[in-house]
Protein backbone atom coordinates (compact mmCIF):
# COMPACT_ATOMS: atom_id res chain seq x y z
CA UNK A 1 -20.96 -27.83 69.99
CA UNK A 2 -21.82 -25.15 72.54
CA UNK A 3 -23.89 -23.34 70.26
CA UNK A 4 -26.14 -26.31 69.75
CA UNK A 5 -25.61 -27.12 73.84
CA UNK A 6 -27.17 -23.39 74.12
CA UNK A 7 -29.83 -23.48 71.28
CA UNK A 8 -30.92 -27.05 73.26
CA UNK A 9 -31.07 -25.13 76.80
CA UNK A 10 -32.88 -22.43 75.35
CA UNK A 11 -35.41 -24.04 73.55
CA UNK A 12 -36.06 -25.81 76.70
CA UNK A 13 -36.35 -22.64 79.03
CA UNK A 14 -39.15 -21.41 76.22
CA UNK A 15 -41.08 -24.71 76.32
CA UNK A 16 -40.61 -25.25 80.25
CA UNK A 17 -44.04 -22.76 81.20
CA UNK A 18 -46.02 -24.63 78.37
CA UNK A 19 -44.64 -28.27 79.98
CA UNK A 20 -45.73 -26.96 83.30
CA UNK A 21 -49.29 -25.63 82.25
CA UNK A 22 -49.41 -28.54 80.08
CA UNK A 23 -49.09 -30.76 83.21
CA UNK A 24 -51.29 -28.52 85.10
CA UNK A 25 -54.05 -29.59 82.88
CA UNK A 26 -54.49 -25.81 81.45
CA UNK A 27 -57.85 -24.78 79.76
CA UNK A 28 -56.14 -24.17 76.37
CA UNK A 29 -55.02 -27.34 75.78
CA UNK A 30 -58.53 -27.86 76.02
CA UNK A 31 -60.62 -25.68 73.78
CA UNK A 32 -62.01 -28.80 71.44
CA UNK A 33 -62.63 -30.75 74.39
CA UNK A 34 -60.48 -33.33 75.79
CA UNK A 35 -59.96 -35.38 72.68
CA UNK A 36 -57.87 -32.93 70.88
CA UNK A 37 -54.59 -35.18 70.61
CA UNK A 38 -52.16 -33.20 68.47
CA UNK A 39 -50.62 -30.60 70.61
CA UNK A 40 -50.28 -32.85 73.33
CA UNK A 41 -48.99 -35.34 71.74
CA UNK A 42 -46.27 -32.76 70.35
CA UNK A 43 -45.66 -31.83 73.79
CA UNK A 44 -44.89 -35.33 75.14
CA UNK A 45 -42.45 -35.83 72.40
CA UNK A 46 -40.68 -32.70 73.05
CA UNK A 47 -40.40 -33.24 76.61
CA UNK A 48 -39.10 -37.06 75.97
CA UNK A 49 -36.33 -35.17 73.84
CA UNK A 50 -35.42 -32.95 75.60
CA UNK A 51 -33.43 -35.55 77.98
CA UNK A 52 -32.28 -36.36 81.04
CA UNK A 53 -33.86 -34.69 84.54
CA UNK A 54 -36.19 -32.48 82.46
CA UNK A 55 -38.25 -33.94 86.16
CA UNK A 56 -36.96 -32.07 88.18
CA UNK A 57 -37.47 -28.92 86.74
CA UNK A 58 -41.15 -29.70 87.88
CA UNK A 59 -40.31 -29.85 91.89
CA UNK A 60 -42.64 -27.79 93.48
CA UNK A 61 -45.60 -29.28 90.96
CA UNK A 62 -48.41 -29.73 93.03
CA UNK A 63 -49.77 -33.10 91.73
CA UNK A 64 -52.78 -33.53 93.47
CA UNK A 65 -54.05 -30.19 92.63
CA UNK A 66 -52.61 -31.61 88.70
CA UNK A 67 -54.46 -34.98 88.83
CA UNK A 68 -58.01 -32.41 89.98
CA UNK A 69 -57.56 -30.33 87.05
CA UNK A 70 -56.84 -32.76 84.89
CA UNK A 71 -60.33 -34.54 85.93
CA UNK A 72 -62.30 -31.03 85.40
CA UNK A 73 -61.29 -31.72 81.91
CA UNK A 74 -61.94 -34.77 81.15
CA UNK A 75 -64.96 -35.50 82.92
CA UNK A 76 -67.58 -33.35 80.27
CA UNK A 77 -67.19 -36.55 77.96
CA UNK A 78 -65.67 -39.14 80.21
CA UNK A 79 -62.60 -39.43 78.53
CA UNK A 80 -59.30 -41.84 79.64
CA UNK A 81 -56.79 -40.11 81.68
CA UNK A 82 -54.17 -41.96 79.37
CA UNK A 83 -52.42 -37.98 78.63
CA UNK A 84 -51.83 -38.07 82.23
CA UNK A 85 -50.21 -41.69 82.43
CA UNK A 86 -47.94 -40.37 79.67
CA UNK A 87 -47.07 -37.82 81.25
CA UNK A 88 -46.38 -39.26 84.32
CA UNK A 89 -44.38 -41.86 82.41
CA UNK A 90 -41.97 -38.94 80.86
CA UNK A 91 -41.65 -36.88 84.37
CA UNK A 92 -40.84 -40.02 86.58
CA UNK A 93 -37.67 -41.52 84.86
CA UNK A 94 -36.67 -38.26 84.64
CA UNK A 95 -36.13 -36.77 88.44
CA UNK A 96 -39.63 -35.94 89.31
CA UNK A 97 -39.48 -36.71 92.87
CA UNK A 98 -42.42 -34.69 94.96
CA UNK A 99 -42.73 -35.48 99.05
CA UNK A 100 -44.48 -39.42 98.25
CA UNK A 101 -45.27 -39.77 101.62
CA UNK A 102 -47.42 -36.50 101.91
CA UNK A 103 -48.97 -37.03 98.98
CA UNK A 104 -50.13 -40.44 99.85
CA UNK A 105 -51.65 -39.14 103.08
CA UNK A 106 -53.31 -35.77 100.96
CA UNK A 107 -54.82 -38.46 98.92
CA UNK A 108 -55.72 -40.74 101.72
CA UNK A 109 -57.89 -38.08 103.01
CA UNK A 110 -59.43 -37.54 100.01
CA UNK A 111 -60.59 -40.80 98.95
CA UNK A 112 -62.21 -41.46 102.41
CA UNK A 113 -64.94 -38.64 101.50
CA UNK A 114 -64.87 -39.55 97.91
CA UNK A 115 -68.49 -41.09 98.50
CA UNK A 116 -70.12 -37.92 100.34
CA UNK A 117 -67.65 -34.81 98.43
CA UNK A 118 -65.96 -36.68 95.15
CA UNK A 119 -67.61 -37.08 91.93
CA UNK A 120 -66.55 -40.26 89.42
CA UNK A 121 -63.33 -38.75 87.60
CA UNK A 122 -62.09 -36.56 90.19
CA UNK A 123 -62.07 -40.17 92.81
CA UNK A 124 -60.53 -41.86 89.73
CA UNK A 125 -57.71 -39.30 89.07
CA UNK A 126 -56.98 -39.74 92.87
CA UNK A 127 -57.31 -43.41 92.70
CA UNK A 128 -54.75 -43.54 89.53
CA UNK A 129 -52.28 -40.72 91.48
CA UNK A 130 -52.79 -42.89 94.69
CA UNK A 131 -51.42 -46.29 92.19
CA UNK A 132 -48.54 -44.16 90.90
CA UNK A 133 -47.59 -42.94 94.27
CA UNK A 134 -47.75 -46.89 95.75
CA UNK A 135 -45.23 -47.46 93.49
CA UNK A 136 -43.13 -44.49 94.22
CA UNK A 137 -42.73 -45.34 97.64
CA UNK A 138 -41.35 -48.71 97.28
CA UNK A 139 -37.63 -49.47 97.17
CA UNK A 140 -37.61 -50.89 93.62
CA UNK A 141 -35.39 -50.03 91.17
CA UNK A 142 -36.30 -47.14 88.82
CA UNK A 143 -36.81 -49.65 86.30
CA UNK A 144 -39.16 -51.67 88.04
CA UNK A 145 -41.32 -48.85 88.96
CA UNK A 146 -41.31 -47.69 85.27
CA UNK A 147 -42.60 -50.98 84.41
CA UNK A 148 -44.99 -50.93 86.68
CA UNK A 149 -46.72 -47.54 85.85
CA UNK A 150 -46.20 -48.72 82.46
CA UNK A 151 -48.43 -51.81 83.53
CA UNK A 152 -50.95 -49.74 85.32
CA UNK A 153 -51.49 -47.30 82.54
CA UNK A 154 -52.09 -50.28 80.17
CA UNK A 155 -54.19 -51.91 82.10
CA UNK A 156 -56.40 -49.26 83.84
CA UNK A 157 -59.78 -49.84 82.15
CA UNK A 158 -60.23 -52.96 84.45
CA UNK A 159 -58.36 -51.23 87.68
CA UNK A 160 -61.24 -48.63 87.49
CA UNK A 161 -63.59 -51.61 88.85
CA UNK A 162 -60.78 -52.43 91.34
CA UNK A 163 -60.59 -49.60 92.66
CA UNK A 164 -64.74 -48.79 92.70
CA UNK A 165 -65.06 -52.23 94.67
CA UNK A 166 -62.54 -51.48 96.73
CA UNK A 167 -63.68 -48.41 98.09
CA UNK A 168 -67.05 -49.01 97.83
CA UNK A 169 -67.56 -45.73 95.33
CA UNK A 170 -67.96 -45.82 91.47
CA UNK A 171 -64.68 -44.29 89.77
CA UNK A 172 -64.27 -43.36 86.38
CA UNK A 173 -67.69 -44.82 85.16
CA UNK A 174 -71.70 -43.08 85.46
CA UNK A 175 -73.06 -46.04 86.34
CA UNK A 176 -75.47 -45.98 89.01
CA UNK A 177 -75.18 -48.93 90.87
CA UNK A 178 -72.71 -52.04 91.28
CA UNK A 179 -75.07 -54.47 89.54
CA UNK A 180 -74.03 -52.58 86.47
CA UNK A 181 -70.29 -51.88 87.47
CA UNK A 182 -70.47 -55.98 87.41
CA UNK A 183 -72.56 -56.25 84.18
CA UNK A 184 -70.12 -54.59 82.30
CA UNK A 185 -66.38 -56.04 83.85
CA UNK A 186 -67.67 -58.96 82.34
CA UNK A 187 -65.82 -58.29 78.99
CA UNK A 188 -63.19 -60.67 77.70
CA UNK A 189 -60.44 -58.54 78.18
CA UNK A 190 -61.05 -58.62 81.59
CA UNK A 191 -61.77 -63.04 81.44
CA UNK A 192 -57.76 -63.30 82.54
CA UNK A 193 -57.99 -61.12 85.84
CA UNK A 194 -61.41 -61.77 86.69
CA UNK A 195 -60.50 -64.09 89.92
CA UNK A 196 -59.19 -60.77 91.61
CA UNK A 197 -62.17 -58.62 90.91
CA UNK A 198 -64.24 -61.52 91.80
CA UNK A 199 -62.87 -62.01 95.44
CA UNK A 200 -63.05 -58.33 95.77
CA UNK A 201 -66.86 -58.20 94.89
CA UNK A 202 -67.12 -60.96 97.00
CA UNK A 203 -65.31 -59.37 100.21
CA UNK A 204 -67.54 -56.45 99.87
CA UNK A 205 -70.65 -57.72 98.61
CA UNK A 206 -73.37 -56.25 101.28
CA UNK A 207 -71.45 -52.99 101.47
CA UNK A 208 -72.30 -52.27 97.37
CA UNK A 209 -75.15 -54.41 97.42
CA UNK A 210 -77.58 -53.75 100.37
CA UNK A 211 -81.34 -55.60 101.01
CA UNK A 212 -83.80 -53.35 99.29
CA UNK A 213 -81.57 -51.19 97.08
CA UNK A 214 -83.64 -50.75 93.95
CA UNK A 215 -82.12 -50.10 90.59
CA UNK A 216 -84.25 -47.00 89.68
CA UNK A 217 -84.47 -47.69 85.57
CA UNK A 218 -85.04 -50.90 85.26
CA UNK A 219 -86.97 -51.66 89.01
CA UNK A 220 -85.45 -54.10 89.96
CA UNK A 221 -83.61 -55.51 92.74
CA UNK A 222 -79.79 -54.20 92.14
CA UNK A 223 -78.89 -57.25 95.00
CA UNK A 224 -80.35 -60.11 92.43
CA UNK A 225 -79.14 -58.42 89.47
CA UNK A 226 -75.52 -58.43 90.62
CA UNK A 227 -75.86 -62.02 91.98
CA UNK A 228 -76.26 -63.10 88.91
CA UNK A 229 -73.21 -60.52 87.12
CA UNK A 230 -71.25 -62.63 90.24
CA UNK A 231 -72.56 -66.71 88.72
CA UNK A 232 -70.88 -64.84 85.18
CA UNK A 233 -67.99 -63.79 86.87
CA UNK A 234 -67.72 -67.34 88.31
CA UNK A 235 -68.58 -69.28 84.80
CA UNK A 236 -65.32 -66.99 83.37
CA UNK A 237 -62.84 -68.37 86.56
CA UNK A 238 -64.04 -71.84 85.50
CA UNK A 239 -63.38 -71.94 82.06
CA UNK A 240 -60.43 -68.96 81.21
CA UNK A 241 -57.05 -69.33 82.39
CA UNK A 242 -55.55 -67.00 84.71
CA UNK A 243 -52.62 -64.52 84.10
CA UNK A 244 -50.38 -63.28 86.97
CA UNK A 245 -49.06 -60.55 84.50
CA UNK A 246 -50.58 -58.17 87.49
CA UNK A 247 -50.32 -60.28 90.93
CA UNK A 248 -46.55 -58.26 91.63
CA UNK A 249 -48.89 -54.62 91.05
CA UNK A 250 -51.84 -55.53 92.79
CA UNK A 251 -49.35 -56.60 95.96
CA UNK A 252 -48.14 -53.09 95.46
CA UNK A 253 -51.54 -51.13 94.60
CA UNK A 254 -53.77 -53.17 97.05
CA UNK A 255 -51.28 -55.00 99.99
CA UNK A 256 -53.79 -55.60 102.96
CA UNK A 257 -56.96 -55.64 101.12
CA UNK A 258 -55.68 -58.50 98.97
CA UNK A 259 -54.03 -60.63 101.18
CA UNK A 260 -57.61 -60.56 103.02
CA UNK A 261 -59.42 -61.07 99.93
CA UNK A 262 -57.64 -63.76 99.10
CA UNK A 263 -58.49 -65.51 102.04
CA UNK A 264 -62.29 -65.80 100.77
CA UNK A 265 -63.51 -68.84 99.07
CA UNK A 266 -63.63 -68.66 95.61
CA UNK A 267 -64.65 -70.81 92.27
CA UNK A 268 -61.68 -72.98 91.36
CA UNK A 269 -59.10 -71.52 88.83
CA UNK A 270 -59.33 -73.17 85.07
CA UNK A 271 -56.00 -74.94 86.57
CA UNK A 272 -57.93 -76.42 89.57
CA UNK A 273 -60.91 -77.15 87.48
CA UNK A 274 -58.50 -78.73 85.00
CA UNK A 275 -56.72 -80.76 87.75
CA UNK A 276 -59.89 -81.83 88.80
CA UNK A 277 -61.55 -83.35 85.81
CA UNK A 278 -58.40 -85.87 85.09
CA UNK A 279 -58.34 -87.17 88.47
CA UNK A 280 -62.59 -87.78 88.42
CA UNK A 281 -61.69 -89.13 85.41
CA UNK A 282 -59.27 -91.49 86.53
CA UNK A 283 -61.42 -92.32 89.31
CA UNK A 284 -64.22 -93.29 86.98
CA UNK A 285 -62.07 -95.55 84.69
CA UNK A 286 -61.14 -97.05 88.08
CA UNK A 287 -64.68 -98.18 89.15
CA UNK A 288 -65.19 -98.79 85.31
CA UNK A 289 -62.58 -101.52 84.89
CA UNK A 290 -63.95 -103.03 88.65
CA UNK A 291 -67.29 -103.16 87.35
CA UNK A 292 -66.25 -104.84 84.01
CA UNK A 293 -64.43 -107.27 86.40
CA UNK A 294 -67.26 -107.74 88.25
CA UNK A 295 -69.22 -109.42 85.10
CA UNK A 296 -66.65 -111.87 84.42
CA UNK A 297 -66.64 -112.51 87.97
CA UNK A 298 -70.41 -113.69 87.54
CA UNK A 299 -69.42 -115.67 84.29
CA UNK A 300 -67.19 -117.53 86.82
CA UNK A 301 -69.64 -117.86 90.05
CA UNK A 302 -67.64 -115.77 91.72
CA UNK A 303 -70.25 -113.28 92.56
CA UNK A 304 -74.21 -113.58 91.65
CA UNK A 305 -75.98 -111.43 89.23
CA UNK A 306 -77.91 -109.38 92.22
CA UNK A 307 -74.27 -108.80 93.29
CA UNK A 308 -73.61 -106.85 90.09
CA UNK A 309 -76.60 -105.24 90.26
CA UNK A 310 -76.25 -103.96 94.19
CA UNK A 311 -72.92 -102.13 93.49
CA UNK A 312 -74.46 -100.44 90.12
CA UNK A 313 -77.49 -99.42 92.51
CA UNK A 314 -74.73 -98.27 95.45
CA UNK A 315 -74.14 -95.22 93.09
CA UNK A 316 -76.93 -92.31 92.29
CA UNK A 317 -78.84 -93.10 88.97
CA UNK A 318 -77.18 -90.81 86.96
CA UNK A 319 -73.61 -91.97 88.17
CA UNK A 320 -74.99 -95.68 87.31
CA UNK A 321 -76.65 -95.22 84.12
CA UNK A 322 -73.20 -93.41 83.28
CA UNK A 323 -71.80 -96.75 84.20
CA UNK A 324 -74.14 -98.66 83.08
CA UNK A 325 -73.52 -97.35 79.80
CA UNK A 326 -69.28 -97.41 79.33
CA UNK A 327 -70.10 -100.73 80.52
CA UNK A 328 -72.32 -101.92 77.74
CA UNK A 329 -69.66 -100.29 75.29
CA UNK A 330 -67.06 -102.01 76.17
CA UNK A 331 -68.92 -105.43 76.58
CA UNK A 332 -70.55 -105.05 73.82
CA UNK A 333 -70.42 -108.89 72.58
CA UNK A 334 -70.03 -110.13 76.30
CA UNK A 335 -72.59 -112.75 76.47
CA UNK A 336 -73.05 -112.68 80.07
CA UNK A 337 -73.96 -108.80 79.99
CA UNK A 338 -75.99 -109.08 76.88
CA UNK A 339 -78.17 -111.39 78.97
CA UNK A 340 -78.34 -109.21 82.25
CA UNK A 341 -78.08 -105.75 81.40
CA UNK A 342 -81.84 -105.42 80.75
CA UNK A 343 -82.46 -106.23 83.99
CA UNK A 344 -79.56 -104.16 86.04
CA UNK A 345 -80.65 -100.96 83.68
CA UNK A 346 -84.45 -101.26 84.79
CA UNK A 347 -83.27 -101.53 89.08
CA UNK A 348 -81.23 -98.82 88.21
CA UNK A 349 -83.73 -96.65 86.89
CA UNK A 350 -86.80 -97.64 89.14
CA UNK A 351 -84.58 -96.47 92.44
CA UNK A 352 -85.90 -93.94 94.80
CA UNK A 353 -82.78 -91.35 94.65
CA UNK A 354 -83.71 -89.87 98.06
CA UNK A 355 -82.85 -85.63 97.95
CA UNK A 356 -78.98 -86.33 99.50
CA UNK A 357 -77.50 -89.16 100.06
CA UNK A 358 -74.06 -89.82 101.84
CA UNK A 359 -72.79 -93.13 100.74
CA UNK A 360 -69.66 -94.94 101.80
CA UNK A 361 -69.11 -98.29 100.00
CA UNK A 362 -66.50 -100.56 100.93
CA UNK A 363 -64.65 -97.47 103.19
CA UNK A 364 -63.56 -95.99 99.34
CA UNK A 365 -66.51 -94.03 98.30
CA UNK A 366 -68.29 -90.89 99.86
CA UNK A 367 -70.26 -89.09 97.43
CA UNK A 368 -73.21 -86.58 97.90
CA UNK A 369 -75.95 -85.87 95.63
CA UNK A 370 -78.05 -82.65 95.16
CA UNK A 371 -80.89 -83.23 93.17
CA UNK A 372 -81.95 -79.75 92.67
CA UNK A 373 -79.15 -78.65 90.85
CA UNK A 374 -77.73 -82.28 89.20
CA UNK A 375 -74.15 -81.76 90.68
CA UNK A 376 -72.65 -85.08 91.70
CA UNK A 377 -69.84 -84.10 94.51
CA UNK A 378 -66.60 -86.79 94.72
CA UNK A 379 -64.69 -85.89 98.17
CA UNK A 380 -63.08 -89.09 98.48
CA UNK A 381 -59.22 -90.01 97.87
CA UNK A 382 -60.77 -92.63 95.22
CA UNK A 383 -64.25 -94.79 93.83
CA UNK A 384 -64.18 -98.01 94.49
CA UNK A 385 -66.65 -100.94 95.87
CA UNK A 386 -66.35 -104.56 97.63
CA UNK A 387 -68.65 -106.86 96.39
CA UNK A 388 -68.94 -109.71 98.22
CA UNK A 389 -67.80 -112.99 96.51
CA UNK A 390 -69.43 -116.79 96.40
CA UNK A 391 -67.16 -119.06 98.69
């Protein structure tokens, strides 16, 4: 047993220098560019094997000066820091425990001249060390922060435009401009968080898009061009539903920033928007069945037939031809609306809809209408009319 105890320790003490320069980002793990994976990957193994506190063997790592070197190499062809996450991943669990608090102010410094002295991987690096190092100096458990890096490291391709936002400086991508930072988030994997990078954008919209900024390839205005990357951004909200698998992290990663982003108005969720189409719907069928009441009131004398036909023309013409035609489905063999529906359908369609109107029938109904765009606004607790009846 203490032969293979010794064998153990002293195949460690031979690997430990190629660990360190390993971590250190060193040249030769290198030579075939960044995308050489089998050493590496033979050298994360090993050091997951080799057990327990293998961390702190690593104490006076300098990690910042690590998480540099590591973007020297990886920058030539733009390639994911994901050897880094893993490594970080192994090192952490395992008793690497550096000064958090002084590396969160090195890298504070750093990322505030990112935009005059940084360069796109070297700001991400520090943006992904500054993430870990959030984490770090919380008082979860060690299991909770494992999870979380874990989280990060999967889900990093859409915290790079986070982050850029954020800080107002493209990390990790070459694009040139935010119009094409936004062109691009707009990928489905991203449909599920795309209310946080939204608000963000939002928050920080004439900082990354100023008047007059001109995107130099294409010529045109980068302001308009990311407007539009924004309505997309807004369409995905509306229709995708959103996951909180990252609302704990980004409380962690982003703590004042999002709490004031979150304060900004924003498209409603595909919850709200849900939410929102059953009760219209329900006040529709409400006005529907009043309406449908209303005919056999006229059957009766209760109300005339210019009765009918005033709360029909109450509503804008695209609400009342709506109506106008559940109506004629339902009364399909109703002889009273067989005989006057030719005459409520032309009123309805030769009325002036003025540009806006704000309408409040019978204290139940307040509706506005925008002609330009065709969106018909509800803001009331309910539809409903009074029509006035005979005696």
């Amino acid at each position: 047993m203490r032969c293979v105890r010794e064998k153990g320790y002293t195949l460690r003490h031979e690997l430990m220098p190629y660990y360190h320069r390993f971590l250190m980002a060193d040249k030769d793990f290198f030579r075939n560019g960044s995308k050489e994976t089998t050493v590496k990957n033979a050298l994360i193994e090993a050091m997951e094997k080799d057990g327990k506190d293998i961390g702190r063997y690593f104490v006076e790592l300098d990690i910042v000066k690590a998480a540099e070197n590591w973007a020297d190499r990886l920058m030539p062809d733009n390639h994911d820091p994901g050897f880094f996450f893993s490594l970080m991943r192994v090192i952490l669990p395992q008793g690497y425990k550096p000064d958090w608090d002084k590396v969160y102010d090195e890298l504070k410094n750093k990322l505030a001249k990112a935009r005059s002295f940084g360069n796109f991987k070297t700001s991400e690096m520090y943006c992904l060390l500054m993430g870990i190092t959030m984490i770090e100096r919380t008082d979860l458990t060690r299991e909770k922060k494992d999870e979380l890096v874990r989280l990060m490291h999967w889900h990093w391709s859409f915290l790079k435009y986070m982050y850029s936002v954020l800080i107002k400086y493209i990390i990790g991508f070459r694009f040139e401009n935010f119009a094409a930072l936004a062109n691009t988030a707009c990928c489905k994997s991203n449909y599920p968080f795309m209310q946080w990078l939204y608000k963000a954008f939002k928050e920080n919209f004439e900082d990354l898009c100023p008047e007059g900024l001109v995107d130099e390839r294409s010529g045109k205005s980068v302001r308009e061009q990311a407007l539009v990357h924004l309505k997309k951004m807004e369409d995905i909200i509306k229709s995708t539903k959103a996951s909180t698998e990252l609302d704990e992290l980004f409380g962690i990663l982003f703590p004042k920033v999002i709490k004031d982003v979150l304060k900004q108005s924003r498209p409603k969720t595909y919850e709200e928007l849900e939410a929102s189409v059953d009760d219209l719907t329900n006040r529709y069928n409400k006005v529907l069945e009043q309406l449908t009441n209303a005919v056999n009131d006229v059957e009766t004398d209760k109300i005339t037939i210019d009765d009918l036909t005033e709360a029909f023309l109450r509503f804008p013409t695209d609400l009342a031809l709506g109506l106008f035609g559940s109506v004629s489905t339902l009364l399909v063999h109703n002889v009273t609306w067989v005989k006057y529906s030719p005459h409520i359908r032309e009123k309805i369609l030769a009325k002036h809809e003025p540009a806006k109107i704000n309408v409040n029938v019978g204290g139940d109904l307040v509706m506005e209408k925008n002609v330009e765009n065709q969106v018909e606004h509800v803001s009331a607790d309910g539809i409903g009319f009074n029509i006035k009846k005979q005696g």
